[in-house]
N, C-alpha and C. Protein backbone atom coordinates (compact mmCIF):
# COMPACT_ATOMS: atom_id res chain seq x y z
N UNK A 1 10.72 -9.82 25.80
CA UNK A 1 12.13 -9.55 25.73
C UNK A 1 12.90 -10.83 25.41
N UNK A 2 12.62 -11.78 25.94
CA UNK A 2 13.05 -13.32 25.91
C UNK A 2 12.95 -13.43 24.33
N UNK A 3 11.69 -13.68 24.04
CA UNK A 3 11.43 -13.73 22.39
C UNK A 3 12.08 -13.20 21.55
N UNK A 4 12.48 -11.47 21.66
CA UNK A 4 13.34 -11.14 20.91
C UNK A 4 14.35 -11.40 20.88
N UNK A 5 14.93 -11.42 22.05
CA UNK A 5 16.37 -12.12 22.28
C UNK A 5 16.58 -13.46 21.33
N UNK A 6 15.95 -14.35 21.51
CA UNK A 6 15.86 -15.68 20.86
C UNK A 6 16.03 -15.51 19.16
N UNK A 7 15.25 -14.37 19.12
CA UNK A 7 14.76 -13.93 17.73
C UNK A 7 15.99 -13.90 16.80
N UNK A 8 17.12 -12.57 17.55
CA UNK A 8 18.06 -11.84 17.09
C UNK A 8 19.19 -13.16 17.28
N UNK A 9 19.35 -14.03 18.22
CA UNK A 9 20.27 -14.85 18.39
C UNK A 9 19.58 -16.15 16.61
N UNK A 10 18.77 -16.42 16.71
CA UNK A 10 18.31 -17.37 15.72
C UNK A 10 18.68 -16.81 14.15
N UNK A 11 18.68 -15.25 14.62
CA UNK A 11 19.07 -14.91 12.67
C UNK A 11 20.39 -14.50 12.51
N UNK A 12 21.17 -14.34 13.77
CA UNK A 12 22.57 -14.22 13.87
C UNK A 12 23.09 -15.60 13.38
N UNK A 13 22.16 -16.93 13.50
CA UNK A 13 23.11 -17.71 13.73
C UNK A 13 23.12 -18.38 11.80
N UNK A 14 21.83 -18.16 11.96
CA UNK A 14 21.05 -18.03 10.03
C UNK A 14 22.57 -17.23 9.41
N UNK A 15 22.66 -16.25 9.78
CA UNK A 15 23.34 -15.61 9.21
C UNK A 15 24.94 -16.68 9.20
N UNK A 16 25.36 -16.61 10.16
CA UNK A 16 26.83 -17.14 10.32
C UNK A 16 26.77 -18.28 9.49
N UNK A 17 25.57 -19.40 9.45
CA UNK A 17 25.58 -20.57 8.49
C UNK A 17 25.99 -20.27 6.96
N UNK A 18 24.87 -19.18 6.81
CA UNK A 18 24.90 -18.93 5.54
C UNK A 18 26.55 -18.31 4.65
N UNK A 19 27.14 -17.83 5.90
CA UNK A 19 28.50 -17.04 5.16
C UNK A 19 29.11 -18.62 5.46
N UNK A 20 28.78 -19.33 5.70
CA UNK A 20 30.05 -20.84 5.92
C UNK A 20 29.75 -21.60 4.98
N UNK A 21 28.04 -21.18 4.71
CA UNK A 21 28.08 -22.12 3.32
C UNK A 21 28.23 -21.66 1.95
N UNK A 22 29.20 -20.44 1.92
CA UNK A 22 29.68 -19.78 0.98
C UNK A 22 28.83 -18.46 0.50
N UNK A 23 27.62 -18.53 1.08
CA UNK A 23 26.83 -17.21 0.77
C UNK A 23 27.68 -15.82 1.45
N UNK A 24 27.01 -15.16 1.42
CA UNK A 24 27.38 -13.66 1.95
C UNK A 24 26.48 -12.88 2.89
N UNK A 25 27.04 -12.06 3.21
CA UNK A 25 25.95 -10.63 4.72
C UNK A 25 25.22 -10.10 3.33
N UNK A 26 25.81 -9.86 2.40
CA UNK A 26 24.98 -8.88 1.47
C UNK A 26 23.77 -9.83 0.91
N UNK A 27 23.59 -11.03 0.88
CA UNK A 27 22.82 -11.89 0.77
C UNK A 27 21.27 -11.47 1.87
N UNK A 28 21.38 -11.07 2.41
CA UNK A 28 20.52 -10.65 3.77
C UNK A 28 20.01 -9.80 3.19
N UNK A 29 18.74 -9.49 3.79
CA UNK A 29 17.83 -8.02 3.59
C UNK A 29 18.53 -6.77 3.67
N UNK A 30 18.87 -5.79 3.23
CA UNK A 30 19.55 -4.41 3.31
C UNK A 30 18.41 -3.56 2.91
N UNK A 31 17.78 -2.53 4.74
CA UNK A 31 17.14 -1.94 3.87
C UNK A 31 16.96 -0.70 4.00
N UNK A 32 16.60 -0.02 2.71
CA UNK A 32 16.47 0.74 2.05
C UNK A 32 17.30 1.74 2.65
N UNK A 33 18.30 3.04 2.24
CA UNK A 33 18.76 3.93 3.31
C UNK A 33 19.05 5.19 1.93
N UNK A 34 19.10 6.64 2.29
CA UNK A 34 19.63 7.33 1.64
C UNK A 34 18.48 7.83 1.06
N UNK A 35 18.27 8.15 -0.46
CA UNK A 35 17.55 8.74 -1.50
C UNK A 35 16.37 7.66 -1.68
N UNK A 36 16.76 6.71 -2.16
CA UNK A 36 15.74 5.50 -2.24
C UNK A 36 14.35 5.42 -0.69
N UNK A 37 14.79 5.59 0.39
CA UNK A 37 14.32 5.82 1.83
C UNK A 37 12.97 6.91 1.76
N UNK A 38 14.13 8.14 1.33
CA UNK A 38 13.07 9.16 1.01
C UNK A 38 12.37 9.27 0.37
N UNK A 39 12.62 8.73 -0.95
CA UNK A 39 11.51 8.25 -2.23
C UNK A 39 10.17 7.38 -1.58
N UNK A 40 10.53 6.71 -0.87
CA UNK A 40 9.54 5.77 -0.29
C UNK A 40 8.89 6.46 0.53
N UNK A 41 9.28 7.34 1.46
CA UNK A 41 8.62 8.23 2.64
C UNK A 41 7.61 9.42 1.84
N UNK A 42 8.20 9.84 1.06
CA UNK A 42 7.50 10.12 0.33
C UNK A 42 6.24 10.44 -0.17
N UNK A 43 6.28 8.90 -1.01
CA UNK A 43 5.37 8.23 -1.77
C UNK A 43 4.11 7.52 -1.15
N UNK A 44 5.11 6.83 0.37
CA UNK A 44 3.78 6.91 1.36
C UNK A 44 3.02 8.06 1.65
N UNK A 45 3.22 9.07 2.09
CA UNK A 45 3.11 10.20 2.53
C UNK A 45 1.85 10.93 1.84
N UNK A 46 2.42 11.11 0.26
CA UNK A 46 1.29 11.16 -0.86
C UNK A 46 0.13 10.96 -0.94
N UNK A 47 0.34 9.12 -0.95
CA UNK A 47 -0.51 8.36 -0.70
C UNK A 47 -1.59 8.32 0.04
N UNK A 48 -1.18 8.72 1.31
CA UNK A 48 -1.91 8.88 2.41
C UNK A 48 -2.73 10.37 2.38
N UNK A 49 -2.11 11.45 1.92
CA UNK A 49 -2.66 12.59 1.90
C UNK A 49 -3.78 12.31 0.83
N UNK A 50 -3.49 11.81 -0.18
CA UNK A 50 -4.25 11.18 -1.83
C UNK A 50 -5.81 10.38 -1.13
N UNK A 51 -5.26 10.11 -0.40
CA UNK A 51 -6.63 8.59 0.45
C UNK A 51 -7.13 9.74 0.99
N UNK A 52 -6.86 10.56 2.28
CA UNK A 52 -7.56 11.29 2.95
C UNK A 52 -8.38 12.21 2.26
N UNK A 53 -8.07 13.02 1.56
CA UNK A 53 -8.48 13.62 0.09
C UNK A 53 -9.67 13.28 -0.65
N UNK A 54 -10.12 11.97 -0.99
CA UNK A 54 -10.80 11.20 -1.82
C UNK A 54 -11.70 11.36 -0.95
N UNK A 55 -11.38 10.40 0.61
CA UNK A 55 -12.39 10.27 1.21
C UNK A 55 -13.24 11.06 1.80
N UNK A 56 -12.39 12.30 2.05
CA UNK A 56 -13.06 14.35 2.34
C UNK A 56 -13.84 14.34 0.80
N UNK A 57 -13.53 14.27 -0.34
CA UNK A 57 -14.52 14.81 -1.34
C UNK A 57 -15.90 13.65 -1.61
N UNK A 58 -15.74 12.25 -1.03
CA UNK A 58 -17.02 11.49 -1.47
C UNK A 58 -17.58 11.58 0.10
N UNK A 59 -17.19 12.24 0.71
CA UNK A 59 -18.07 12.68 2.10
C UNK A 59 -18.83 14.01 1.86
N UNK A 60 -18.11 15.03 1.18
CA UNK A 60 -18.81 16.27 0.46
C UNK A 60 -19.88 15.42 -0.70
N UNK A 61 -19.72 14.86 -1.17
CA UNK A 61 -20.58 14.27 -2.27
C UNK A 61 -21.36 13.77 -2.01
N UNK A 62 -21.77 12.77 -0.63
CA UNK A 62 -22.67 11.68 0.03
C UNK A 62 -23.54 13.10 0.80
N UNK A 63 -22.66 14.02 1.16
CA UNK A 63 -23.64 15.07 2.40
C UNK A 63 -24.26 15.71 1.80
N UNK A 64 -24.33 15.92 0.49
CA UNK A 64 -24.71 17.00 -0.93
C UNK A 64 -26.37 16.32 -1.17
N UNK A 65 -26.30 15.14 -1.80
CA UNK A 65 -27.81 13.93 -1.71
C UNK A 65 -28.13 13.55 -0.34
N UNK A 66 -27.71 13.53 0.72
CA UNK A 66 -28.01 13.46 2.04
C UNK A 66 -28.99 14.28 2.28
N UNK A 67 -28.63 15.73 1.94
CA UNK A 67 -29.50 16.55 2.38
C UNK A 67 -30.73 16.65 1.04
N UNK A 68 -30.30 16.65 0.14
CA UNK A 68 -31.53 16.99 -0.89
C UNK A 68 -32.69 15.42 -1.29
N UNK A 69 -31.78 14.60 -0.27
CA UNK A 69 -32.62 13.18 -0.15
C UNK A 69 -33.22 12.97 1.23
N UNK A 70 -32.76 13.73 2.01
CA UNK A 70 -32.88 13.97 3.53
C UNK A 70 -32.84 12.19 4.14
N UNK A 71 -31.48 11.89 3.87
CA UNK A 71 -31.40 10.54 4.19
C UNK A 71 -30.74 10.81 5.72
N UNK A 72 -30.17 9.45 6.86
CA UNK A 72 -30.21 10.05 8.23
C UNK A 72 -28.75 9.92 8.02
N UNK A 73 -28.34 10.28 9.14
CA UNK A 73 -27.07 10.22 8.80
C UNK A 73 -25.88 8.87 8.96
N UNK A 74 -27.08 7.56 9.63
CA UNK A 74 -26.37 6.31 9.12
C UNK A 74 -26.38 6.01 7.69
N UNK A 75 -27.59 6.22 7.35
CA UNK A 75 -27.61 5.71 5.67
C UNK A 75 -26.38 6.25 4.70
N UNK A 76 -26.24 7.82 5.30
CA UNK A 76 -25.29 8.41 4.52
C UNK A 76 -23.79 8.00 4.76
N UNK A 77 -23.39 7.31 5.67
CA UNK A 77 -22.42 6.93 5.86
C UNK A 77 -22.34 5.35 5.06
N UNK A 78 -23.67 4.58 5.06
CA UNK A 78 -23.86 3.49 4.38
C UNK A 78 -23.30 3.54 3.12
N UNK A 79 -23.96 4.27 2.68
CA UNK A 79 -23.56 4.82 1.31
C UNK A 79 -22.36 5.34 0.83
N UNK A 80 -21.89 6.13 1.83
CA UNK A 80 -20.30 6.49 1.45
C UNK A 80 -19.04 5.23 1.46
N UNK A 81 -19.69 4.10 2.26
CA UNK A 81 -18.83 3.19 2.79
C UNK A 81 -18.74 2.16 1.27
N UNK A 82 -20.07 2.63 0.81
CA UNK A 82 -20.15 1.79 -0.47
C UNK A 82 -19.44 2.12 -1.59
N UNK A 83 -19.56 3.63 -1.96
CA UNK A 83 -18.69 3.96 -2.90
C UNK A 83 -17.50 3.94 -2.62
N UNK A 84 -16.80 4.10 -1.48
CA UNK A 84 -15.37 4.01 -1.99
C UNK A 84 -14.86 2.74 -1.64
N UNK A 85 -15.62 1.89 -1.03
CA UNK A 85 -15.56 0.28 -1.15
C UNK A 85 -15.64 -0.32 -2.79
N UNK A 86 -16.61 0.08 -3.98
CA UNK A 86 -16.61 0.03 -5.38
C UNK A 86 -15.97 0.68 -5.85
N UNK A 87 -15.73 1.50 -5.71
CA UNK A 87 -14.21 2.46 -6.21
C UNK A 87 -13.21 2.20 -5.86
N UNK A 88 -12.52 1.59 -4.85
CA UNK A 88 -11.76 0.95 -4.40
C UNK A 88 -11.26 -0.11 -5.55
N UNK A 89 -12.39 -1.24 -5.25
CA UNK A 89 -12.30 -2.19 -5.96
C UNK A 89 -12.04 -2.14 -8.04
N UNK A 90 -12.88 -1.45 -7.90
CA UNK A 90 -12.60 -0.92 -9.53
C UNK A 90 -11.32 -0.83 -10.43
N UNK A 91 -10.51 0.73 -8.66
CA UNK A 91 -9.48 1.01 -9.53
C UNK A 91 -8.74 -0.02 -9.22
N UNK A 92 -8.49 -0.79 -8.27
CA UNK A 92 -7.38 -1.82 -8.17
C UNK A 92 -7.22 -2.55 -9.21
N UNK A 93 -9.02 -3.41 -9.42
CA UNK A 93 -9.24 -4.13 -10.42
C UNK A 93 -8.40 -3.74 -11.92
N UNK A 94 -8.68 -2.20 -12.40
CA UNK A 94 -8.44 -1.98 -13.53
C UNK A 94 -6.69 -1.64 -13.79
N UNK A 95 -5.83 -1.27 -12.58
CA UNK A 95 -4.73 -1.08 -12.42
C UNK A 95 -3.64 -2.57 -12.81
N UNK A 96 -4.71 -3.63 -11.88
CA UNK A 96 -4.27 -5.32 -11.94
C UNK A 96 -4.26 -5.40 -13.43
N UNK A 97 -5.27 -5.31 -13.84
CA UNK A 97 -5.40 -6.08 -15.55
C UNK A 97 -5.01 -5.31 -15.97
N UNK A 98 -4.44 -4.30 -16.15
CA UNK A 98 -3.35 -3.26 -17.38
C UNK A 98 -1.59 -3.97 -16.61
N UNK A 99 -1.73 -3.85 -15.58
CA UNK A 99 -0.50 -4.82 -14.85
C UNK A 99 -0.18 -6.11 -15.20
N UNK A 100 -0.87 -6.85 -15.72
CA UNK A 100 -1.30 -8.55 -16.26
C UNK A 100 -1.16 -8.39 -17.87
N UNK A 101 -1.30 -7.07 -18.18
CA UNK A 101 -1.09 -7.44 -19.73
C UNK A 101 -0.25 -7.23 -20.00
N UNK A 102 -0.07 -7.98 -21.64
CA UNK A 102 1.09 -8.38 -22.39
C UNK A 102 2.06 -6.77 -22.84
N UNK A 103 1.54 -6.25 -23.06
CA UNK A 103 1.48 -5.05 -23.72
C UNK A 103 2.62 -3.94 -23.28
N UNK A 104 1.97 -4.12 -21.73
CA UNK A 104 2.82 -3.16 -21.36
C UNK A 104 4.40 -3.68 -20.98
N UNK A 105 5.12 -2.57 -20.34
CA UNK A 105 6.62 -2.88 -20.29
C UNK A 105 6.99 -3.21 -18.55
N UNK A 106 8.23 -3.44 -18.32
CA UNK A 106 8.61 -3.66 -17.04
C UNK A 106 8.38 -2.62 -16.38
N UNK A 107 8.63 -1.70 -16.59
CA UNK A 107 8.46 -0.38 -15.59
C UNK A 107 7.06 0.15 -15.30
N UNK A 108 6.66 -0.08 -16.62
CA UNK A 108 5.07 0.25 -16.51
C UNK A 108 4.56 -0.92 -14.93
N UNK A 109 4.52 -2.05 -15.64
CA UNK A 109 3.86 -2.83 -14.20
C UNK A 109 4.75 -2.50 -12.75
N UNK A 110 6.13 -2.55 -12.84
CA UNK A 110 6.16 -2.21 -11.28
C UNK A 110 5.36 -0.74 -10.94
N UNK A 111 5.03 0.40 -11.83
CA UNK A 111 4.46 1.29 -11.09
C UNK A 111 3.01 0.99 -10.80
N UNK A 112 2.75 0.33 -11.81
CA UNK A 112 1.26 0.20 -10.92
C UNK A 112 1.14 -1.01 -9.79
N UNK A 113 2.01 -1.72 -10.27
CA UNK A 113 1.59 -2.58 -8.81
C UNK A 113 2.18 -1.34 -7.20
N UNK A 114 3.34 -0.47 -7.77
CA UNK A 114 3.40 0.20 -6.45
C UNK A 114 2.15 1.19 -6.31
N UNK A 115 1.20 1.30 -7.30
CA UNK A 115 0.31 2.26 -7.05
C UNK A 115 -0.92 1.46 -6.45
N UNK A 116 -1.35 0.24 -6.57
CA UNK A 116 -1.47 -0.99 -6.43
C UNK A 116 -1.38 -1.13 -4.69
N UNK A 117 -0.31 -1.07 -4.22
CA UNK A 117 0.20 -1.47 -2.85
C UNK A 117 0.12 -0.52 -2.21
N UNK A 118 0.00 1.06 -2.74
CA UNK A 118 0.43 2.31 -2.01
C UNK A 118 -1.13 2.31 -1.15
């Protein structure tokens, strides 16, 4: 409680400097509220359903050769941990370097870096 206290008094005071040294409150973090909020809630939301999703169908996919490999059921988890650990990596990888190139436009890269971060 102390800490926060300290916390909120230290950026109050950040703050008061900053409007004396001609900056502004709107200068400060403002965040997000309204339509923009929900867009984000969203998009997390998606996201998260999108992840859970993936990881339900390469668990159907790992239990499918599990059984017709009659592997135990650590291995099969070994294995699942692997693919979407390389799949993981892949799509990020391939999302980054279309994000890094010349080619594309501003809007293009902020969506993939938010697809990127999601």
């Amino acid at each position: 409680w102390a800490l926060e206290s300290a916390k909120k008094k230290r950026q109050r005071k950040e703050s008061q400097e900053r409007v004396a040294s001609g900056g502004s409150e709107k200068e400060l973090y403002q965040p997000p509220g309204g339509l923009e909020r929900t867009v984000q809630v969203c998009q997390i939301t998606c996201s998260f359903s999108f992840a859970w999703c993936s990881l339900l169908a390469c668990h159907w996919y790992v239990h499918i050769y599990a059984e017709i490999y009659e592997w135990t059921d650590i291995w099969a988890k070994v294995v699942m941990a692997m693919i979407v650990s390389a799949g993981s990596f892949v799509v990020i990888s391939v999302f980054d370097k279309v994000a890094d190139s010349e080619d594309t436009s501003a809007k293009v890269d902020r969506a993939l870096h938010t697809l990127i971060y999601a």
